[in-house]
N, C-alpha and C. Protein backbone atom coordinates (compact mmCIF):
# COMPACT_ATOMS: atom_id res chain seq x y z
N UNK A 1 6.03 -2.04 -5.94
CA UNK A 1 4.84 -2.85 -5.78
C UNK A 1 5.16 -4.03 -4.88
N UNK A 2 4.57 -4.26 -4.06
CA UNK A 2 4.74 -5.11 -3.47
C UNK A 2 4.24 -6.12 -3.64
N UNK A 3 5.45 -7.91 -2.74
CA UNK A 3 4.67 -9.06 -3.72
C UNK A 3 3.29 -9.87 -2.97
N UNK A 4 2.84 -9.93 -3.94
CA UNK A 4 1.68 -11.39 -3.21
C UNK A 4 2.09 -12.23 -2.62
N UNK A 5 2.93 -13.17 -3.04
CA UNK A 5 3.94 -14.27 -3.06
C UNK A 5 5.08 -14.19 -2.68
N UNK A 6 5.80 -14.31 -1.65
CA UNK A 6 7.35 -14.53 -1.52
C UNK A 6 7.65 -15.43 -0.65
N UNK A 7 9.02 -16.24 -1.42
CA UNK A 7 9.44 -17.17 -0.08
C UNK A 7 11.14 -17.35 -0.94
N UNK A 8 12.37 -17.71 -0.19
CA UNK A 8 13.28 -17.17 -0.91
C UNK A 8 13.77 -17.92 -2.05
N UNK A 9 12.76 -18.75 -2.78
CA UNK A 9 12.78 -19.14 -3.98
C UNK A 9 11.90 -18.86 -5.46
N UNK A 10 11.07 -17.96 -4.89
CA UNK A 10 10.26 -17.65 -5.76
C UNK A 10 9.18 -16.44 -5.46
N UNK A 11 9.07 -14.99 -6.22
CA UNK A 11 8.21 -13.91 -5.91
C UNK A 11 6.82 -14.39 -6.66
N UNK A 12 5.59 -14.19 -6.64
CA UNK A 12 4.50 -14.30 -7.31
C UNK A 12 4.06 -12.51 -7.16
N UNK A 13 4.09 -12.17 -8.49
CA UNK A 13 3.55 -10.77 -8.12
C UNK A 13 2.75 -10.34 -9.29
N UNK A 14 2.22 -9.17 -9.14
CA UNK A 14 1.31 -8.46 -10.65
C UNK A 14 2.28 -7.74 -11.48
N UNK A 15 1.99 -8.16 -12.94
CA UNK A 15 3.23 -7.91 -13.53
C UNK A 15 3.59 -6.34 -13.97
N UNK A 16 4.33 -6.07 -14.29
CA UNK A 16 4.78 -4.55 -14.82
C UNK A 16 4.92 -4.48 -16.19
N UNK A 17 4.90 -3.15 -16.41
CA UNK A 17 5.51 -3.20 -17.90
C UNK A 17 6.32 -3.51 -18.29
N UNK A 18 7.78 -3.41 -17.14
CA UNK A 18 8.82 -3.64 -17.76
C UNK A 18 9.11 -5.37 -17.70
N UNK A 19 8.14 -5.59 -17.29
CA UNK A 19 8.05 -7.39 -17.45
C UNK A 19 7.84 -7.55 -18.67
N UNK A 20 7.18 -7.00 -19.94
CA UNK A 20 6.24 -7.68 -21.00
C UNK A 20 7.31 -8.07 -21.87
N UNK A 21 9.01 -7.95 -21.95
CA UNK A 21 9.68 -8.54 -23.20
C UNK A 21 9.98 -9.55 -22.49
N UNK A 22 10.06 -10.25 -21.24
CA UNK A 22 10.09 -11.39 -20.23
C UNK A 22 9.01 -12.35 -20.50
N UNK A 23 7.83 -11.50 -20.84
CA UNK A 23 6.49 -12.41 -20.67
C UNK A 23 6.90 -12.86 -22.23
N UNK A 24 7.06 -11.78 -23.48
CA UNK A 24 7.59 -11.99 -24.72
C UNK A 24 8.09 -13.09 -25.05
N UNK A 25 8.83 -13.37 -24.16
CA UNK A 25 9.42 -14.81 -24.43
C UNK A 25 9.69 -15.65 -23.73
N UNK A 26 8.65 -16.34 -22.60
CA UNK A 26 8.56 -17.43 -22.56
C UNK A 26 7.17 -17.60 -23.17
N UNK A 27 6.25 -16.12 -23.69
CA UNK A 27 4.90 -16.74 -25.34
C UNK A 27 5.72 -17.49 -26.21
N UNK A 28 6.99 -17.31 -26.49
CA UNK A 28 7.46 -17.67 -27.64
C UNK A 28 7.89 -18.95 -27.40
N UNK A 29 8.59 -19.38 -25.91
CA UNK A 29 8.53 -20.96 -25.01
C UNK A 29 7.37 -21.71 -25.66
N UNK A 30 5.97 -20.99 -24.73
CA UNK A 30 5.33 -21.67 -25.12
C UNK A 30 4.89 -21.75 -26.31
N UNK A 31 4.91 -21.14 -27.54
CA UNK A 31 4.35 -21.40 -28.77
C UNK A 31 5.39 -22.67 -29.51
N UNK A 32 6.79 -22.52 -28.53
CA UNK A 32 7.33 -23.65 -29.31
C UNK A 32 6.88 -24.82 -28.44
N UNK A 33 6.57 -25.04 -27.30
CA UNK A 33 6.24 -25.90 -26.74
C UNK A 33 5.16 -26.57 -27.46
N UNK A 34 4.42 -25.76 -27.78
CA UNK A 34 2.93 -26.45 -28.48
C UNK A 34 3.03 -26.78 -29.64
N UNK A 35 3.99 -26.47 -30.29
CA UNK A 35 4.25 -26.59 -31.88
C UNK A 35 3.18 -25.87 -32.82
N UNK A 36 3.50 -24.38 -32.16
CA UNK A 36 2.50 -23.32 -32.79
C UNK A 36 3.75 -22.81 -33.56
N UNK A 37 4.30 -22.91 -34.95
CA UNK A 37 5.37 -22.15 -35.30
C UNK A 37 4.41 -21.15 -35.69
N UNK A 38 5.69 -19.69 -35.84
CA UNK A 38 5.32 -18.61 -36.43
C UNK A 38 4.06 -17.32 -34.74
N UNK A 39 4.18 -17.89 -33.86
CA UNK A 39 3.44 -17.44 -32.77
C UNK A 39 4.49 -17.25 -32.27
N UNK A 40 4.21 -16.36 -31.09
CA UNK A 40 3.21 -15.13 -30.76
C UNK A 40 3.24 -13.99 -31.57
N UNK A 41 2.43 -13.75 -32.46
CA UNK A 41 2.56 -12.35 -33.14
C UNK A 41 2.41 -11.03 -32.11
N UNK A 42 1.92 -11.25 -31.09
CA UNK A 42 2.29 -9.65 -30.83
C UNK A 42 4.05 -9.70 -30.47
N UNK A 43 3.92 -7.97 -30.03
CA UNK A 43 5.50 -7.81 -29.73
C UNK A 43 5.03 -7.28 -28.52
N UNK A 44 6.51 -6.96 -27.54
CA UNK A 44 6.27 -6.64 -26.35
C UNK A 44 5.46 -5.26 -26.33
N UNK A 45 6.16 -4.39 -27.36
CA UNK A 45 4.80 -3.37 -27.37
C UNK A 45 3.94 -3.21 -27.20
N UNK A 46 2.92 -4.39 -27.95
CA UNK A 46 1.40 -4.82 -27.89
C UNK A 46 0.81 -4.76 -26.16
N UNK A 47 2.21 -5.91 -25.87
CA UNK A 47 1.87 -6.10 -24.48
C UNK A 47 1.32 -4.98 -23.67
N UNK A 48 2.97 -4.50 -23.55
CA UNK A 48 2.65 -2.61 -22.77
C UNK A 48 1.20 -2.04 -22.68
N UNK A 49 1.28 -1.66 -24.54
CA UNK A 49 0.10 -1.02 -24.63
C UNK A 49 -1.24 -1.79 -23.96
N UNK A 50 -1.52 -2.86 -24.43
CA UNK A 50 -2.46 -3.81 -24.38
C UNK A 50 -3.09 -3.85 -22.52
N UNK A 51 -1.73 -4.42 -22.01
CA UNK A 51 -1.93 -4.21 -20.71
C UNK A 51 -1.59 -3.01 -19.42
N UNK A 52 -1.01 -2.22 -20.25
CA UNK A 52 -0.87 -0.95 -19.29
C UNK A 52 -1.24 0.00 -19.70
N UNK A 53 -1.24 0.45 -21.13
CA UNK A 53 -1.96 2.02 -21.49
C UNK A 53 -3.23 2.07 -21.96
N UNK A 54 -4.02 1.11 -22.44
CA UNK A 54 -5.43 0.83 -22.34
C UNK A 54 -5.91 0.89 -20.87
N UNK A 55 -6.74 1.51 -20.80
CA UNK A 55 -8.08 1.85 -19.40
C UNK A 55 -9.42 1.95 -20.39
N UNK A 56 -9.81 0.39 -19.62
CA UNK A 56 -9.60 -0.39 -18.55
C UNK A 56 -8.26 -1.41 -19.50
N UNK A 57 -7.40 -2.02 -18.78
CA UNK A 57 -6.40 -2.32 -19.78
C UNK A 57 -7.12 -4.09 -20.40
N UNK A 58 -6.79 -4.28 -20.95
CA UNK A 58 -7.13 -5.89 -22.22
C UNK A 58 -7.08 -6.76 -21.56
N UNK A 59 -5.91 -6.92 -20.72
CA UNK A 59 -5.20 -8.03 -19.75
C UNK A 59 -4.65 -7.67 -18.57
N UNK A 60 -4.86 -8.74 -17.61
CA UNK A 60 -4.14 -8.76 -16.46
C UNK A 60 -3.12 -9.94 -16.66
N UNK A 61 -1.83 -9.85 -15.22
CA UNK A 61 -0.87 -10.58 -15.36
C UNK A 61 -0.40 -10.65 -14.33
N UNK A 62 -0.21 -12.01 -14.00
CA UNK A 62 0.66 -12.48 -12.68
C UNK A 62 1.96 -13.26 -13.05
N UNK A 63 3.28 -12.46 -12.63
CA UNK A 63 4.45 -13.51 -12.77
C UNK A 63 4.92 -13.75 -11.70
N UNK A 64 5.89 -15.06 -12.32
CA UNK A 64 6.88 -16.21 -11.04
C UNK A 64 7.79 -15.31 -11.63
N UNK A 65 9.06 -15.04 -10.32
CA UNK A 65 10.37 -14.26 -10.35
C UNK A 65 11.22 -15.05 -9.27
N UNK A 66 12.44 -15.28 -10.20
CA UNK A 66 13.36 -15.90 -8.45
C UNK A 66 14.19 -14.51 -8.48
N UNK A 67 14.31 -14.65 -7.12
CA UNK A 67 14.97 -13.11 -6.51
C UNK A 67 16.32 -13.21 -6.83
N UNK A 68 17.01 -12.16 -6.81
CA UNK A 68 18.14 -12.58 -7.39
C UNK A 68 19.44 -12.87 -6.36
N UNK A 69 19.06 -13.27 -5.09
CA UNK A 69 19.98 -14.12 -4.22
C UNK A 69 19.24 -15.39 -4.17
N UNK A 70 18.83 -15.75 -4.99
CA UNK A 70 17.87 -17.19 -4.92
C UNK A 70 19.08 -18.08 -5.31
N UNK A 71 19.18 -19.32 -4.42
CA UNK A 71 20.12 -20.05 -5.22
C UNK A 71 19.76 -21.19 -7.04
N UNK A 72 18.48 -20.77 -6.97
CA UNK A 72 17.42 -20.72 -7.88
C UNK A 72 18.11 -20.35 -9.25
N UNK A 73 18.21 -19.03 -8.97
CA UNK A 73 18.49 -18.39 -10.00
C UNK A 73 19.46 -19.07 -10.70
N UNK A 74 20.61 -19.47 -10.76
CA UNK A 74 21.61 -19.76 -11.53
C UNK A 74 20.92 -20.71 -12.86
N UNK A 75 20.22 -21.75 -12.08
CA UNK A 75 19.99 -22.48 -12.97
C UNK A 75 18.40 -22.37 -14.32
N UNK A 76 18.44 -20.97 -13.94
CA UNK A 76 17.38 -20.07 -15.05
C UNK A 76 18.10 -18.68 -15.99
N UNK A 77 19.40 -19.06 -15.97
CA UNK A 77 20.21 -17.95 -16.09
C UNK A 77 19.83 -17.45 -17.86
N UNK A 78 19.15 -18.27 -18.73
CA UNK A 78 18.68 -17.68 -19.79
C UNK A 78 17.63 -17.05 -20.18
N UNK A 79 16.79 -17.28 -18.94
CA UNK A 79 15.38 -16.44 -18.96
C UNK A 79 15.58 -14.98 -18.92
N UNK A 80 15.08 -13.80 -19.43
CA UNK A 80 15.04 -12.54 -19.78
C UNK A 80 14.57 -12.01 -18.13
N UNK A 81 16.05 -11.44 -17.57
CA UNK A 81 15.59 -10.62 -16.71
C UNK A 81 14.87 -8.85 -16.41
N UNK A 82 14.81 -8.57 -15.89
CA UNK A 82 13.66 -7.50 -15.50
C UNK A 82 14.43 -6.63 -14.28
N UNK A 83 15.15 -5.59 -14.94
CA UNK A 83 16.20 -4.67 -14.10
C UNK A 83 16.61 -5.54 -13.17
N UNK A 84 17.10 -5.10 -12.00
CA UNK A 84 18.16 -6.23 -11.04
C UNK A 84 17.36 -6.71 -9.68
N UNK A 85 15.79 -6.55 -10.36
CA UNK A 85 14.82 -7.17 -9.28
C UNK A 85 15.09 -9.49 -9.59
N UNK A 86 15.46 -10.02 -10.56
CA UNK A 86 15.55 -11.02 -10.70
C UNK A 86 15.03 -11.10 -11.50
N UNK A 87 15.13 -13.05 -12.01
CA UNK A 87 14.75 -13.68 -13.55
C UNK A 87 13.28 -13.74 -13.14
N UNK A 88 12.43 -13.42 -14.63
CA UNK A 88 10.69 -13.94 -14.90
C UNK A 88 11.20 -15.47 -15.13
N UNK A 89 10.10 -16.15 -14.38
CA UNK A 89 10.48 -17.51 -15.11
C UNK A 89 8.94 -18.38 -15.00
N UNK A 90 7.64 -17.16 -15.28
CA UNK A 90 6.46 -17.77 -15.67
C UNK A 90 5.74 -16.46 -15.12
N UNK A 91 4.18 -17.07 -16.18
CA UNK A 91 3.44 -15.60 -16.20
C UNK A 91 2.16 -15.99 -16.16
N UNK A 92 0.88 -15.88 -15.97
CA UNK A 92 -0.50 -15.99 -15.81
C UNK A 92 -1.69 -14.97 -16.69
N UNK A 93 -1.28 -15.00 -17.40
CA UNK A 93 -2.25 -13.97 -17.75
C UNK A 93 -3.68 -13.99 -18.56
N UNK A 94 -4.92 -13.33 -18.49
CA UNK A 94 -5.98 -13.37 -17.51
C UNK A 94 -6.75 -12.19 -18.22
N UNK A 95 -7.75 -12.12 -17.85
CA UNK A 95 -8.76 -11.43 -18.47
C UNK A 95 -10.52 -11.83 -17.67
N UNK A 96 -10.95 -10.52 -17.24
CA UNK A 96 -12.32 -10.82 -16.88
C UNK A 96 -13.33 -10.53 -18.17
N UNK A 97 -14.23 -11.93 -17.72
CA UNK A 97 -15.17 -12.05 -18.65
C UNK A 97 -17.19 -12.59 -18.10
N UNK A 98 -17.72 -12.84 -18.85
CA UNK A 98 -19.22 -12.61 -18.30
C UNK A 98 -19.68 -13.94 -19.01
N UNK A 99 -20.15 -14.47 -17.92
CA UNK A 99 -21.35 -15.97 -18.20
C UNK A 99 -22.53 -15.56 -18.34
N UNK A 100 -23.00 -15.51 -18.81
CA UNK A 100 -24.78 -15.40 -18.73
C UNK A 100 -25.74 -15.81 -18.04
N UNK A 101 -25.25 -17.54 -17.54
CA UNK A 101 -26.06 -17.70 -16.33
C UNK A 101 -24.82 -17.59 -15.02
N UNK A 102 -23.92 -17.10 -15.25
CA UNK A 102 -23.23 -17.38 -13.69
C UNK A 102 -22.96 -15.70 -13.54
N UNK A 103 -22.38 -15.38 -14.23
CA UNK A 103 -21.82 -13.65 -14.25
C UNK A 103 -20.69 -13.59 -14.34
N UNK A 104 -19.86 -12.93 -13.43
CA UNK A 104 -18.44 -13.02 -13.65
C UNK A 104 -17.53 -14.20 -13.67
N UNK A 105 -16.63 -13.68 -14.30
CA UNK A 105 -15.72 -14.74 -14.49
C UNK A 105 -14.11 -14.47 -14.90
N UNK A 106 -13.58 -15.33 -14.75
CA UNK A 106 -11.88 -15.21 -15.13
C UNK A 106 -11.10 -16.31 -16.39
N UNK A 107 -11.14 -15.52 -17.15
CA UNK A 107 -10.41 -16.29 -18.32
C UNK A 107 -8.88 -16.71 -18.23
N UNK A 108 -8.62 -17.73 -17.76
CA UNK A 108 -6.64 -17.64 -17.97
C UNK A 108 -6.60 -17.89 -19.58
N UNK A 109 -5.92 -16.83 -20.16
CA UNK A 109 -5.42 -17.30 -21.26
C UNK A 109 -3.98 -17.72 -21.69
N UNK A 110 -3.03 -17.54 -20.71
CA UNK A 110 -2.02 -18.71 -20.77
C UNK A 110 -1.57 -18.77 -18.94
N UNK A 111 -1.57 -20.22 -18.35
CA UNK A 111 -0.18 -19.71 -17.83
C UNK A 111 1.06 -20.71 -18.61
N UNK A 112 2.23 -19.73 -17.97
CA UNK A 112 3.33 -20.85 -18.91
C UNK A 112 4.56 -20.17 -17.20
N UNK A 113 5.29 -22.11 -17.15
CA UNK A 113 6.19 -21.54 -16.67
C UNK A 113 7.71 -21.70 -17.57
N UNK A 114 8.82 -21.14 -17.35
CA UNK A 114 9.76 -21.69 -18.10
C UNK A 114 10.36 -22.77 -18.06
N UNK A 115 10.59 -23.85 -19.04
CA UNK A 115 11.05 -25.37 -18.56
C UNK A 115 12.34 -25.30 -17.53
N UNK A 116 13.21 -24.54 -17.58
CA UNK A 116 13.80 -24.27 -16.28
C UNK A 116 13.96 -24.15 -14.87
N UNK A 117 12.29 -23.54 -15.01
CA UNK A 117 11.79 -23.33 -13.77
C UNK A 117 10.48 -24.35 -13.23
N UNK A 118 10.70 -25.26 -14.03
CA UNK A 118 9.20 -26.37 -13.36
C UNK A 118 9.97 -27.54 -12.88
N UNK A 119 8.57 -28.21 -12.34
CA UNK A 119 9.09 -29.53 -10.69
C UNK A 119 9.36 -28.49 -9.59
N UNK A 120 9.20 -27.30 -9.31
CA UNK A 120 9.34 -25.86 -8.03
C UNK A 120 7.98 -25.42 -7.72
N UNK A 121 6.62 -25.81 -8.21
CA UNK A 121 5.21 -25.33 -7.64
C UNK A 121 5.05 -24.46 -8.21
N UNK A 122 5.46 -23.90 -9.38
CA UNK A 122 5.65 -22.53 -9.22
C UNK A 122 4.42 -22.21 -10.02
N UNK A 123 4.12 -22.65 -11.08
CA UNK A 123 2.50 -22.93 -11.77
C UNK A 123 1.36 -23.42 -10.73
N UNK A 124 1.77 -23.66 -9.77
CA UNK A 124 0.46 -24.02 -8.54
C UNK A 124 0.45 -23.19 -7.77
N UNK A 125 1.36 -22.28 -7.87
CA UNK A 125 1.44 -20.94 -6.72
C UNK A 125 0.94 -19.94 -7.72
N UNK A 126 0.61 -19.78 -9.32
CA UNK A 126 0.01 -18.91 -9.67
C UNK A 126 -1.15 -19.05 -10.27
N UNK A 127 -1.42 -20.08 -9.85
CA UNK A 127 -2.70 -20.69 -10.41
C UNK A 127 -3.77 -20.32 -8.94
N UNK A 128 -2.89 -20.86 -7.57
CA UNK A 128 -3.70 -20.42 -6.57
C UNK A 128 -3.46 -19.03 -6.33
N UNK A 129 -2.75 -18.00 -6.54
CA UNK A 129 -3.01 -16.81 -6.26
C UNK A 129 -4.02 -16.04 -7.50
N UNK A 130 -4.21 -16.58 -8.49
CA UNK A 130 -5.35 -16.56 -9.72
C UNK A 130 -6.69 -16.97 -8.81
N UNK A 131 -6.91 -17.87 -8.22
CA UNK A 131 -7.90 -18.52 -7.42
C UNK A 131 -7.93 -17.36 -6.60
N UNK A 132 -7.10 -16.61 -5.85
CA UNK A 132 -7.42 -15.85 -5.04
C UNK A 132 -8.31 -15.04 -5.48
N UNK A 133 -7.65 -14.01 -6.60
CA UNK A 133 -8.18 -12.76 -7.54
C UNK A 133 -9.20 -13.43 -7.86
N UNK A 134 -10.24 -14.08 -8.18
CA UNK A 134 -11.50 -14.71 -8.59
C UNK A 134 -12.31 -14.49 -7.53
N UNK A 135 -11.93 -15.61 -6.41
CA UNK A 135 -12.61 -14.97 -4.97
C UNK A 135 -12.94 -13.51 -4.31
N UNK A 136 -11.70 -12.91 -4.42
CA UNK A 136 -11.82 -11.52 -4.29
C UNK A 136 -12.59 -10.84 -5.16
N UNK A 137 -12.40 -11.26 -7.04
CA UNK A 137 -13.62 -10.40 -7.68
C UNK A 137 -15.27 -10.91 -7.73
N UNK A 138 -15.30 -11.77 -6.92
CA UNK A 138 -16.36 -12.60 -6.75
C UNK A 138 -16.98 -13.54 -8.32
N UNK A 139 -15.68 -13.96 -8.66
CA UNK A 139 -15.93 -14.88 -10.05
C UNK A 139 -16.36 -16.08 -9.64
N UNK A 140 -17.61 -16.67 -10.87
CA UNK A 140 -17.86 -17.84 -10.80
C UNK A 140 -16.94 -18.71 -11.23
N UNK A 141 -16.20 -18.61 -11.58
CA UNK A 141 -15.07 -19.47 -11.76
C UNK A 141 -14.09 -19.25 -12.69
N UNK A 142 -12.92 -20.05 -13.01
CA UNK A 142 -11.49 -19.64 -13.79
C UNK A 142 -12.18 -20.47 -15.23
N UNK A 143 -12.16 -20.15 -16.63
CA UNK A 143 -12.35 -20.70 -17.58
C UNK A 143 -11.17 -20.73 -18.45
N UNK A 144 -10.57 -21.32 -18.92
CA UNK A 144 -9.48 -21.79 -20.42
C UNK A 144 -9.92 -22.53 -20.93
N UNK A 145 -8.56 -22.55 -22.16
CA UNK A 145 -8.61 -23.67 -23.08
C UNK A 145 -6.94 -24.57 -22.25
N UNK A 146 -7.45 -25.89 -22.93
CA UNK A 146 -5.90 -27.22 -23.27
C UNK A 146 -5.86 -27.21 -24.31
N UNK A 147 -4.96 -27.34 -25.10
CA UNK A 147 -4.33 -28.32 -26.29
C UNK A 147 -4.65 -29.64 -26.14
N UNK A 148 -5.53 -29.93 -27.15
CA UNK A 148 -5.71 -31.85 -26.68
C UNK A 148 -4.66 -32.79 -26.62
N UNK A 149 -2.90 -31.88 -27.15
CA UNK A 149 -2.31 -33.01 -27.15
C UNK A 149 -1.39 -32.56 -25.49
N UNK A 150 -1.61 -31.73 -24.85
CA UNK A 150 -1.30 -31.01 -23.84
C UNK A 150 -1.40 -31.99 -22.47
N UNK A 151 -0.88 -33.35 -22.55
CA UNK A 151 -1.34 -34.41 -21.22
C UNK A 151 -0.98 -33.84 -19.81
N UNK A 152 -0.02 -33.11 -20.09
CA UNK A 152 0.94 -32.25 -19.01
C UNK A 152 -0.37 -31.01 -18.35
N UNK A 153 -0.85 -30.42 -19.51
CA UNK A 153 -1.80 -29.77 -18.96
C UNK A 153 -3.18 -30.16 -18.00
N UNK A 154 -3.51 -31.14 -18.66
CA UNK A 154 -4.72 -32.18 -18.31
C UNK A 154 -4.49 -32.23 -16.89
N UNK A 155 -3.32 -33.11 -16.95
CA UNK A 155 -3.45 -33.64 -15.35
C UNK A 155 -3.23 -32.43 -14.74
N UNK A 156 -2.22 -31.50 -14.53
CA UNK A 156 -2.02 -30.06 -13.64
C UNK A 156 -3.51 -29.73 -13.13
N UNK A 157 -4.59 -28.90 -14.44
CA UNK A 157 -5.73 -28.73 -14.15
C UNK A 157 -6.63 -29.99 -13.41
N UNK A 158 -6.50 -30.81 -13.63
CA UNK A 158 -7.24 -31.55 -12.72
C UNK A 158 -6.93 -31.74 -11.82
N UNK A 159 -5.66 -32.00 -11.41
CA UNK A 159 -5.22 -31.75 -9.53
C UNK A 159 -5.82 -31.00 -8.96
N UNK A 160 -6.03 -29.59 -10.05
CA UNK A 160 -6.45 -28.55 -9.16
C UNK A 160 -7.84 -28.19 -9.22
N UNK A 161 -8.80 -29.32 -9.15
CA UNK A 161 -10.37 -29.00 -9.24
C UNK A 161 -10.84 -28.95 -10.73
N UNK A 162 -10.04 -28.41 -11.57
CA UNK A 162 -10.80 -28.24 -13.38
C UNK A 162 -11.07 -29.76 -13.66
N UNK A 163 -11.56 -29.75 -14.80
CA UNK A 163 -12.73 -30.72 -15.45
C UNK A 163 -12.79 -29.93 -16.90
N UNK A 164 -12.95 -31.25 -17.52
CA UNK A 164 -12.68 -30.95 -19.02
C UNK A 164 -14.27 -30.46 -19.72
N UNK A 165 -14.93 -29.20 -20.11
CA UNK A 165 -16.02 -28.95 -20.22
C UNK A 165 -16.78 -30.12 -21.62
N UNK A 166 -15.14 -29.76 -22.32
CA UNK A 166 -15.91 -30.87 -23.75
C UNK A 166 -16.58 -32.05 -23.40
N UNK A 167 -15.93 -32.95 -22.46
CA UNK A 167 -16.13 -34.34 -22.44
C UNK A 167 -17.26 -34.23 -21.42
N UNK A 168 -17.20 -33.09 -20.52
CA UNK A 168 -18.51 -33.62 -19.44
C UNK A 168 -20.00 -32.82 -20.09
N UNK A 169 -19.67 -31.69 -20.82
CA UNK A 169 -20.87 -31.33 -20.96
C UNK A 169 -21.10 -30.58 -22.47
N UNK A 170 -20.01 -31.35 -23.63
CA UNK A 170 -20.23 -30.93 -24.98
C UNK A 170 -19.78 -29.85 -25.40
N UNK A 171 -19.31 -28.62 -24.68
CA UNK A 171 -19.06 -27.60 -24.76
C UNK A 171 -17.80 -27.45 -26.16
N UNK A 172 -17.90 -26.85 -26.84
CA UNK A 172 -16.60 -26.54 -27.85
C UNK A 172 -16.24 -25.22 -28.20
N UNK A 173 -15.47 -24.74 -28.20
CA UNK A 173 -14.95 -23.36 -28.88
C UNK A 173 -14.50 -23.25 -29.75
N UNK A 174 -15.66 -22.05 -30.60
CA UNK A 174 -14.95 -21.47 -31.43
C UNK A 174 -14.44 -20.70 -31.83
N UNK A 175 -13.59 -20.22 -32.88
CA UNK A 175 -13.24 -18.31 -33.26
C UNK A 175 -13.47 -18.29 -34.78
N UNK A 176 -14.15 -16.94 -34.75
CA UNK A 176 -14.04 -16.03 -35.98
C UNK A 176 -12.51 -15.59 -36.08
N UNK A 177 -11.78 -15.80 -36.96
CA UNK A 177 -10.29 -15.05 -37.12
C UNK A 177 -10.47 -14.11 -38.02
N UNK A 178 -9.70 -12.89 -38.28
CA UNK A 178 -9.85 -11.74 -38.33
C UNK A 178 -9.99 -11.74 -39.86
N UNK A 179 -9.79 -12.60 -40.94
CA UNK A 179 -10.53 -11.97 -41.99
C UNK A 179 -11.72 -12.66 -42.32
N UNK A 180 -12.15 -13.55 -41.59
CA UNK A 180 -13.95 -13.97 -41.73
C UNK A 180 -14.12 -12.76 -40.74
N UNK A 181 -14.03 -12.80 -39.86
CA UNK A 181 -14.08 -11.32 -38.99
C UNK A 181 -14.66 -9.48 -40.00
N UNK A 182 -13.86 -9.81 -40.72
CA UNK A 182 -13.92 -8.40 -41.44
C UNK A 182 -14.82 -8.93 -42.74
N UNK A 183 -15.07 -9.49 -43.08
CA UNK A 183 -15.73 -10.69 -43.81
C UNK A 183 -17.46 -10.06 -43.10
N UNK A 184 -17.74 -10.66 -41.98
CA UNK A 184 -18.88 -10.27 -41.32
C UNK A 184 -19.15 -9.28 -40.71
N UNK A 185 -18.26 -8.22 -40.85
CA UNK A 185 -18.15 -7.02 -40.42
C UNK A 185 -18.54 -6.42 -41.63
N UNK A 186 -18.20 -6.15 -42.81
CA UNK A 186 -18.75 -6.01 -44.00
C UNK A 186 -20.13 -6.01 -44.78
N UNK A 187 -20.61 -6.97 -43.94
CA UNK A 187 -22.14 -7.26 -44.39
C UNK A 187 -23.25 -6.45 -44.08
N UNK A 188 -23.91 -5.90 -45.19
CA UNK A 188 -24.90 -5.09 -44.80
C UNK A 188 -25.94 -5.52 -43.71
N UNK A 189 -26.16 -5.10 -42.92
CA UNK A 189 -27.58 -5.42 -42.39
C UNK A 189 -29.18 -4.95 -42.59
């Protein structure tokens, strides 16, 4: 597959399967980053399946890779590499979804890079090749969530055009979790 992204410090490309125990754990980076203990419950399995043997598959995915003559590399040497193409050292992953008054759209539901690998662009190079895939699918725009205690996040997204929906226009999210879920799934109608 060839990459989106290359320059000799960093590949940006669409991820593979054999990426998902890579992506595996820098979820698990970030769940400690956020002080989500006990996250990510899926396993790389999930991933696979989730994003490669489902059609149409659940998720899409874009990862950062330093090549492995990168002089880069050394200093990511604990990140989970991916056969002797080089280290993952951040991932994007993504999901199309539907506005009602706009239409399409692109959900990031994480990116994360590895603390190893940040102060290198490397979250602004997959954030704008995310920007690309939007344009190209003709999305009204990229939607996520922050962590409110996430300041690191805040400012990133706002460099890059985002705006906080809560504060400008009330917006909040919520979830059904899976046993109110089955809870209301249960109910006669």
């Amino acid at each position: 597959m060839a990459s989106i992204f290359e320059s000799n410090s960093v590949i940006i490309r669409n991820a593979k399967r054999e990426d998902c125990p890579a992506i595996l754990e820098l979820k698990k980076e970030l769940a400690a980053h956020q002080d989500m203990q006990g996250l990510p419950m899926l396993s790389a399995e999930d991933l696979q399946r989730d994003g490669f043997d489902t059609n149409p598959p659940c998720y899409q995915c874009i990862v950062a890779q330093i090549p492995p003559n990168s002089k880069d590399r050394s200093e990511c040497e604990n990140v989970e590499e991916t056969q002797q193409e080089g280290t993952v050292v951040g991932y994007a992953l993504y999901f199309f979804a539907y506005a009602a008054w706009e239409g399409k759209t692109v959900h990031l539901e994480d990116l994360c890079v590895s603390e190893k690998g940040r102060g290198r662009g490397i979250g602004s190079k997959m954030l704008k090749q995310l920007a690309k895939v939007a344009v190209e699918e003709k999305c009204a725009r990229i939607q996520l969530e922050v962590l409110d205690s996430n300041e690191t996040a805040f400012k990133f997204y706002n460099s890059h055009g985002g705006w906080n929906t809560t504060v400008a226009e009330g917006w909040h999210n919520f979830r059904i979790d899976k046993e109110a879920l089955e809870k209301l799934a249960a109910i006669k109608i």
